[in-house]
PDB file of N, CA and C in Angstrom:
ATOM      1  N   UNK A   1      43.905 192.181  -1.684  1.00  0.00           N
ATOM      2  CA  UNK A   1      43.748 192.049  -3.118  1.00  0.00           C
ATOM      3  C   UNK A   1      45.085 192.380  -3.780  1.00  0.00           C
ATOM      4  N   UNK A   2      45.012 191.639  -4.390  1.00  0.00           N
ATOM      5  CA  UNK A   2      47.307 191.835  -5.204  1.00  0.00           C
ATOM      6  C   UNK A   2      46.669 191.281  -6.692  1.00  0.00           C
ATOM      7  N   UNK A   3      47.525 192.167  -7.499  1.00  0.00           N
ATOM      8  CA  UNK A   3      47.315 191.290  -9.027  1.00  0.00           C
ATOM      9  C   UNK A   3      48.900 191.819  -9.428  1.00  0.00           C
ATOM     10  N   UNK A   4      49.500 190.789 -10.669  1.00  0.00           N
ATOM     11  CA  UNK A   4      50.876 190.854 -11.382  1.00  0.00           C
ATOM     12  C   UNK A   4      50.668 190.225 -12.664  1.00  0.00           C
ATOM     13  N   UNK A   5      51.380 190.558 -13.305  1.00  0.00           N
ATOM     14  CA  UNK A   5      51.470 190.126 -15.112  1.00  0.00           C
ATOM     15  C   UNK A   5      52.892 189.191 -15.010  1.00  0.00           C
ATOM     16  N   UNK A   6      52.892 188.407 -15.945  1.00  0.00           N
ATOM     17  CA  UNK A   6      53.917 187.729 -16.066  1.00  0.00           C
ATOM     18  C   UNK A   6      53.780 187.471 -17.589  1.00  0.00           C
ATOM     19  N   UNK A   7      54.844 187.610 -18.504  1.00  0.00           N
ATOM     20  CA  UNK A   7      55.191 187.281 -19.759  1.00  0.00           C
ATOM     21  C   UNK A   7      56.301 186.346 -19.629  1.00  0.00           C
ATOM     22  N   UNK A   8      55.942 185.317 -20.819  1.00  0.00           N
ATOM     23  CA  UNK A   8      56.786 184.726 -20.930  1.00  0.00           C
ATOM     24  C   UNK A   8      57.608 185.143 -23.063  1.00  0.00           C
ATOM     25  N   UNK A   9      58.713 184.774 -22.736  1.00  0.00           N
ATOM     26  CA  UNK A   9      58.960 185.416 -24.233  1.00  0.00           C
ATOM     27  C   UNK A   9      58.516 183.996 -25.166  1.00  0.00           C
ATOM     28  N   UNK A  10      58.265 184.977 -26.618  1.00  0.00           N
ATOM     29  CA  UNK A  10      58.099 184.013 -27.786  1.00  0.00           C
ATOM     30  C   UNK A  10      59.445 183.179 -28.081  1.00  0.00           C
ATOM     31  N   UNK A  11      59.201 181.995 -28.323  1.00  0.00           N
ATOM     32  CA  UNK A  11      59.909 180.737 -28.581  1.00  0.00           C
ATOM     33  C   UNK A  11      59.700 180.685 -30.329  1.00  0.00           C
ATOM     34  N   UNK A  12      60.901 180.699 -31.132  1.00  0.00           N
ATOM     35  CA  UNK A  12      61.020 180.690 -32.515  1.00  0.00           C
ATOM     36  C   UNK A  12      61.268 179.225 -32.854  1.00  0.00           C
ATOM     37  N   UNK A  13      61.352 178.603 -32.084  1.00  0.00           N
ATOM     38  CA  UNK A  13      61.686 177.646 -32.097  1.00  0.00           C
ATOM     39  C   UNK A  13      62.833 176.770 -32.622  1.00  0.00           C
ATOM     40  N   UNK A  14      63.448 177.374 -32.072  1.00  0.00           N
ATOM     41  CA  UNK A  14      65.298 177.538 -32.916  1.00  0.00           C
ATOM     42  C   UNK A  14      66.333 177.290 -31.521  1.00  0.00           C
ATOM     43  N   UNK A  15      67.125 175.790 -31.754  1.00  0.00           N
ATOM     44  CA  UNK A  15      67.831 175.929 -30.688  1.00  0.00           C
ATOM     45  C   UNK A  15      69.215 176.850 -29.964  1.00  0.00           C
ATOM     46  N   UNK A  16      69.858 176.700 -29.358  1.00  0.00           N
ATOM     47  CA  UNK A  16      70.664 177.768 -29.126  1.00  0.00           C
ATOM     48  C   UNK A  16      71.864 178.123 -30.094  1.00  0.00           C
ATOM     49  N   UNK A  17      71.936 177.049 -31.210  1.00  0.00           N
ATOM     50  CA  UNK A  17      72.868 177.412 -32.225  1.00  0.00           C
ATOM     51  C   UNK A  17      71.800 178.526 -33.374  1.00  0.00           C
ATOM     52  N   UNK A  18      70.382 178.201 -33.349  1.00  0.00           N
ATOM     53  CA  UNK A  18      70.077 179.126 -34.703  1.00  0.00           C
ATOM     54  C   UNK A  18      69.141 177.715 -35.330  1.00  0.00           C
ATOM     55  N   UNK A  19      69.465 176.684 -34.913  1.00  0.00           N
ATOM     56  CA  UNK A  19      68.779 176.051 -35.975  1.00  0.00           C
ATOM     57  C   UNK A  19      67.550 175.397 -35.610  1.00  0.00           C
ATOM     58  N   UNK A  20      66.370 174.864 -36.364  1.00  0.00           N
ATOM     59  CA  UNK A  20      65.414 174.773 -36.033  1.00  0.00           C
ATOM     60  C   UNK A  20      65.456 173.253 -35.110  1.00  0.00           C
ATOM     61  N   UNK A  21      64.490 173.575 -33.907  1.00  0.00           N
ATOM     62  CA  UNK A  21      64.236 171.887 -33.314  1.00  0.00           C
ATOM     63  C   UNK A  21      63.043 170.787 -34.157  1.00  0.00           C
ATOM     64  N   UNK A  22      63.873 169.882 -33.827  1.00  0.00           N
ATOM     65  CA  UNK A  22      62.973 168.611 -34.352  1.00  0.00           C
ATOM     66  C   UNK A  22      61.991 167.988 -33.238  1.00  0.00           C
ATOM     67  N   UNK A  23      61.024 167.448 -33.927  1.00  0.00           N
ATOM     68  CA  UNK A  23      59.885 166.452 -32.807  1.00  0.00           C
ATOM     69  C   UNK A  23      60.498 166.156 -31.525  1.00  0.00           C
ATOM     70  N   UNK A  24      60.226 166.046 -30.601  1.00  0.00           N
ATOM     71  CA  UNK A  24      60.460 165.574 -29.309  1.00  0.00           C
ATOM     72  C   UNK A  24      60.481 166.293 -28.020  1.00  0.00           C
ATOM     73  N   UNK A  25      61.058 165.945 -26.438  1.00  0.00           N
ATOM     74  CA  UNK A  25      60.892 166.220 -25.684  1.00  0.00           C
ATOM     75  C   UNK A  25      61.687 167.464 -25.668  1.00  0.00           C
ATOM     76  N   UNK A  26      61.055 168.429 -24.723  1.00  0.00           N
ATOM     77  CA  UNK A  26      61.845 169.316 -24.285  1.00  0.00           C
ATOM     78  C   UNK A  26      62.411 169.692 -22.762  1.00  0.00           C
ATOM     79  N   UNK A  27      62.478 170.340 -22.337  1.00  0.00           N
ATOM     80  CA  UNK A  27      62.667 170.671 -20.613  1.00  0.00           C
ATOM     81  C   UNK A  27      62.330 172.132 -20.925  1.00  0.00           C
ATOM     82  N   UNK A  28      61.780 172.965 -20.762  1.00  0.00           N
ATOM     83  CA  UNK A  28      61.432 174.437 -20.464  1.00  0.00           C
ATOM     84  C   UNK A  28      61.663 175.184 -19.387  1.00  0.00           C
ATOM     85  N   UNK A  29      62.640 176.202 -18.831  1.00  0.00           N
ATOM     86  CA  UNK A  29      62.907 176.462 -17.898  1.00  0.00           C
ATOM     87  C   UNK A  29      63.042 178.349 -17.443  1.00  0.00           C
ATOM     88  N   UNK A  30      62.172 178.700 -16.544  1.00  0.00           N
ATOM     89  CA  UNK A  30      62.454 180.049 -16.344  1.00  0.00           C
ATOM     90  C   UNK A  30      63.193 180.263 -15.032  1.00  0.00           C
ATOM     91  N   UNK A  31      64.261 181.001 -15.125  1.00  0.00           N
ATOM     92  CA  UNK A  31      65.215 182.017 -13.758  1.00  0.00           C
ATOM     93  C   UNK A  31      64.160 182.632 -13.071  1.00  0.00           C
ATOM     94  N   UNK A  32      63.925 181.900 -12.107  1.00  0.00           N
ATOM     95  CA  UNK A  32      63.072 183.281 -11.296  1.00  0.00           C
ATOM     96  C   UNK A  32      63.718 183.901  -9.868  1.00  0.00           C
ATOM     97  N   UNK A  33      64.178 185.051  -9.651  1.00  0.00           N
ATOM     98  CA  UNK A  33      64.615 185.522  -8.409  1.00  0.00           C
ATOM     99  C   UNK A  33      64.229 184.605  -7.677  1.00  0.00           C
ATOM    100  N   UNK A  34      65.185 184.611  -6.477  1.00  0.00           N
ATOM    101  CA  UNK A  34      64.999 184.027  -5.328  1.00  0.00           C
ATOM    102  C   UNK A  34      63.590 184.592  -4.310  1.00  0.00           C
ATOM    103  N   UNK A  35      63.843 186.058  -4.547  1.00  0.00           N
ATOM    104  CA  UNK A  35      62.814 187.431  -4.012  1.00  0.00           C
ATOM    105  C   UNK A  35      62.577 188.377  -5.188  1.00  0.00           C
ATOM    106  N   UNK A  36      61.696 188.526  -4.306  1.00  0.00           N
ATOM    107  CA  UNK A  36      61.155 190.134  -5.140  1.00  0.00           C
ATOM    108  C   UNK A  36      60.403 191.076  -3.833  1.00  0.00           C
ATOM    109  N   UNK A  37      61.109 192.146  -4.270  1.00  0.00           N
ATOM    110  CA  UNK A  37      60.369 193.040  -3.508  1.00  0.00           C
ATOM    111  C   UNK A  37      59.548 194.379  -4.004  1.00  0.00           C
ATOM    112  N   UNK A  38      58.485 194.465  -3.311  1.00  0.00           N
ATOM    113  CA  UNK A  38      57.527 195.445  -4.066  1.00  0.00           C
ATOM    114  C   UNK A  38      56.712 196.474  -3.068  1.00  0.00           C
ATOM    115  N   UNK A  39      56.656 197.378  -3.597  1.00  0.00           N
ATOM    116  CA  UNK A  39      55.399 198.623  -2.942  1.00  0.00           C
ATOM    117  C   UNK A  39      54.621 198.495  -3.000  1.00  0.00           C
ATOM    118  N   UNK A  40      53.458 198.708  -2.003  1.00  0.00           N
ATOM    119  CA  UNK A  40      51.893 198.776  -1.865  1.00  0.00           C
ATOM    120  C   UNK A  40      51.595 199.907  -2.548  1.00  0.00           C
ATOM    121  N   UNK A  41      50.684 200.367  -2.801  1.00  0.00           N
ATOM    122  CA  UNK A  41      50.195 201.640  -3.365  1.00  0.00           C
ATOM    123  C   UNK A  41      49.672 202.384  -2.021  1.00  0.00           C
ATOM    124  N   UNK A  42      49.997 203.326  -1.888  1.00  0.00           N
ATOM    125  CA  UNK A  42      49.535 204.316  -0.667  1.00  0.00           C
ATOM    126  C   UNK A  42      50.145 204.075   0.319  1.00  0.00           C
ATOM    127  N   UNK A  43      50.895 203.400   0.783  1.00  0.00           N
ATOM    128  CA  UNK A  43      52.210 203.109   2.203  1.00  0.00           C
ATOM    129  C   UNK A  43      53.691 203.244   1.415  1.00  0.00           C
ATOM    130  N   UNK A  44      54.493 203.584   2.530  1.00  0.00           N
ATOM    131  CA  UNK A  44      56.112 203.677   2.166  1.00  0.00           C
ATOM    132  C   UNK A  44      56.526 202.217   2.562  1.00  0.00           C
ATOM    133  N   UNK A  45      55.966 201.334   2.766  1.00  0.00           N
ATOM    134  CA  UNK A  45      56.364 200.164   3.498  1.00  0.00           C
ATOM    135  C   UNK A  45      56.695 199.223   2.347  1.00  0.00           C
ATOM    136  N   UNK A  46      57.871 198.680   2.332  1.00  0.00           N
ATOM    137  CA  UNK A  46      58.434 197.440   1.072  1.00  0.00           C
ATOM    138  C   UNK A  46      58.209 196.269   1.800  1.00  0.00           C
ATOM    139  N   UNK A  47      57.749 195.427   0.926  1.00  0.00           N
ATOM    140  CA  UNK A  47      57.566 194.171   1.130  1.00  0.00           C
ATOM    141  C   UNK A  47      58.415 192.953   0.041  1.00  0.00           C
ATOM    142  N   UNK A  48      58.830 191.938   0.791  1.00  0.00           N
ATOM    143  CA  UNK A  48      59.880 191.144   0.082  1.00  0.00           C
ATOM    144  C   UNK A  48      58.841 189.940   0.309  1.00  0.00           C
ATOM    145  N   UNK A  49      59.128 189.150  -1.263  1.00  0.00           N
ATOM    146  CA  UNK A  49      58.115 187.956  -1.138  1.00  0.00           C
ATOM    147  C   UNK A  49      59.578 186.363  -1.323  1.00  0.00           C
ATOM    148  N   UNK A  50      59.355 185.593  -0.863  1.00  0.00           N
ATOM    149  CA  UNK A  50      60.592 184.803  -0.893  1.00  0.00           C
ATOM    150  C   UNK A  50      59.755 183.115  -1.336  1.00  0.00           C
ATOM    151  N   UNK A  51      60.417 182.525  -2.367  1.00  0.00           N
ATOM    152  CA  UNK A  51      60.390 181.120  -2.712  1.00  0.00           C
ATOM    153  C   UNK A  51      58.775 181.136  -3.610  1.00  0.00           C
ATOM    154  N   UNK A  52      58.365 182.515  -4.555  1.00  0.00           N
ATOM    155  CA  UNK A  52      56.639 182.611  -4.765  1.00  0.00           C
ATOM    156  C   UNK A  52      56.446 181.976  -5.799  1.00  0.00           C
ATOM    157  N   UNK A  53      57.676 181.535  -7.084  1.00  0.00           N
ATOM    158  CA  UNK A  53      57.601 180.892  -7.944  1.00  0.00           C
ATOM    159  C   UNK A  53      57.096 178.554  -7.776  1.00  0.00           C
ATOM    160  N   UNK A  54      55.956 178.797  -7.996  1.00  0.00           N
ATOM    161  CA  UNK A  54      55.219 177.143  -7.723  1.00  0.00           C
ATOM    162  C   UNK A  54      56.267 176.201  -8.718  1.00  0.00           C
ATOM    163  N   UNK A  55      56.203 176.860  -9.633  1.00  0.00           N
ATOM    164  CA  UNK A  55      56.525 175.885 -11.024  1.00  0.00           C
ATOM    165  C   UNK A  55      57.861 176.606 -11.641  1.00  0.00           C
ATOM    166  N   UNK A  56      59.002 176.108 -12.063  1.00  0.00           N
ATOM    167  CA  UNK A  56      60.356 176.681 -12.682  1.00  0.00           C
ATOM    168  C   UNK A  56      60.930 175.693 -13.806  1.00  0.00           C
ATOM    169  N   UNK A  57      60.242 174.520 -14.303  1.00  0.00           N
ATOM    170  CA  UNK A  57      60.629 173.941 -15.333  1.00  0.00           C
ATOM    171  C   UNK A  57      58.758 173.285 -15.777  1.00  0.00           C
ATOM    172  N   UNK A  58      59.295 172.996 -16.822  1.00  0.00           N
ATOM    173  CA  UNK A  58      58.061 172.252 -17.738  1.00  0.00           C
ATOM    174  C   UNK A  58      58.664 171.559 -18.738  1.00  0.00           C
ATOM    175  N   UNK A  59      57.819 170.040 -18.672  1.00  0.00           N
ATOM    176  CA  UNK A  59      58.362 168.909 -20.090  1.00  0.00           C
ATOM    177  C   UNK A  59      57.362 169.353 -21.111  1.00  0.00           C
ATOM    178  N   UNK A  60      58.226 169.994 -21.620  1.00  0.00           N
ATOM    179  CA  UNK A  60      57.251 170.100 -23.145  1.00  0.00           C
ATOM    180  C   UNK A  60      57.229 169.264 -24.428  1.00  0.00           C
ATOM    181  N   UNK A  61      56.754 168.694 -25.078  1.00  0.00           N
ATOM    182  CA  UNK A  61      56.621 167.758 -26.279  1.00  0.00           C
ATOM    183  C   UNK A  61      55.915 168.332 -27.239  1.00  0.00           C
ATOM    184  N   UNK A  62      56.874 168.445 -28.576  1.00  0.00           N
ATOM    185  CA  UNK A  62      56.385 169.041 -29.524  1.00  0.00           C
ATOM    186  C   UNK A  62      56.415 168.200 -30.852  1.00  0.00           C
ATOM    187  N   UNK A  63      55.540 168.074 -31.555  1.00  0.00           N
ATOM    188  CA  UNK A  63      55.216 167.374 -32.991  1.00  0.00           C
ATOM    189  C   UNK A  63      55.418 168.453 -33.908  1.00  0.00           C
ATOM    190  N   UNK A  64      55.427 167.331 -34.838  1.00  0.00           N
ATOM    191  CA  UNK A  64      56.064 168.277 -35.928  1.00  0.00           C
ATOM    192  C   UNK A  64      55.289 169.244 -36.305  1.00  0.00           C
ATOM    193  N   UNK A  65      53.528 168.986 -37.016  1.00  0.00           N
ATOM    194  CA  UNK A  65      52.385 169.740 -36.395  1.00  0.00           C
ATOM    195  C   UNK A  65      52.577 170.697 -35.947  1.00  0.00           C
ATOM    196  N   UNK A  66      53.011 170.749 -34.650  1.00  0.00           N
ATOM    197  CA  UNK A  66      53.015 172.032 -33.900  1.00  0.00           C
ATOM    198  C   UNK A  66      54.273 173.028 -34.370  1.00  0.00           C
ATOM    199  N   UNK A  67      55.356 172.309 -35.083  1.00  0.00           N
ATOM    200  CA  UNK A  67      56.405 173.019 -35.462  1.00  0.00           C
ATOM    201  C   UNK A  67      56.261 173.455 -36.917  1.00  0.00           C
ATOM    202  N   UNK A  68      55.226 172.905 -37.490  1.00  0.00           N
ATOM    203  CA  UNK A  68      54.756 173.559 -39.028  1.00  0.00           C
ATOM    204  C   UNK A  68      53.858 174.733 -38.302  1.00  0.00           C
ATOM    205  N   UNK A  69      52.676 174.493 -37.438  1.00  0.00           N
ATOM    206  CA  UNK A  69      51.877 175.089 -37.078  1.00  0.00           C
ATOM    207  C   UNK A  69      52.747 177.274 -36.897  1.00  0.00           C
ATOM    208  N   UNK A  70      53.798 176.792 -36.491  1.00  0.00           N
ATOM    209  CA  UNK A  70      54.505 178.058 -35.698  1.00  0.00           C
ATOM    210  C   UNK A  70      55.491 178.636 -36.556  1.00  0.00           C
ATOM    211  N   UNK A  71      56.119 177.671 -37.502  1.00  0.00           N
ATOM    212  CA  UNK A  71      57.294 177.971 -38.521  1.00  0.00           C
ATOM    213  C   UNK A  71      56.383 178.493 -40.003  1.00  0.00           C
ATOM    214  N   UNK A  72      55.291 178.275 -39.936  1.00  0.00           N
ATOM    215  CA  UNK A  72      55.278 178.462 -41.357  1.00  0.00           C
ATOM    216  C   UNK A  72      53.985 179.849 -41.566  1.00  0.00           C
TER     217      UNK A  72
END
């Protein structure tokens, strides 16, 4: 039995200059370690997990809708 949290951060929706994005496609992308290594609870034994990330980009498409929806 294993459980983990994962957050992803809030998106203001502002590109990397500051200014707001318009309608269209995006690419979405998170850095995820190569590894991670972690403790069991009750053993001294570390465990390294390698390649656990399935998914590291997403096409996102956003309407304007959704950019009033979040901006205003």
């Amino acid at each position: 039995m294993s459980w983990y949290q994962a957050y992803l951060p809030a998106w203001d929706l502002k590109d990397q200059n500051g200014l707001p994005v318009i309608p269209g496609k995006y690419e979405v992308s998170i850095i995820v370690p190569n590894t991670l290594e972690y403790d069991m609870e009750g053993t001294a034994v570390s465990e390294t997990l390698t390649n656990f990330a399935k998914f590291q980009k997403w096409d996102v498409e956003l309407t304007q809708d959704q950019i009033n929806k979040i901006t205003n």
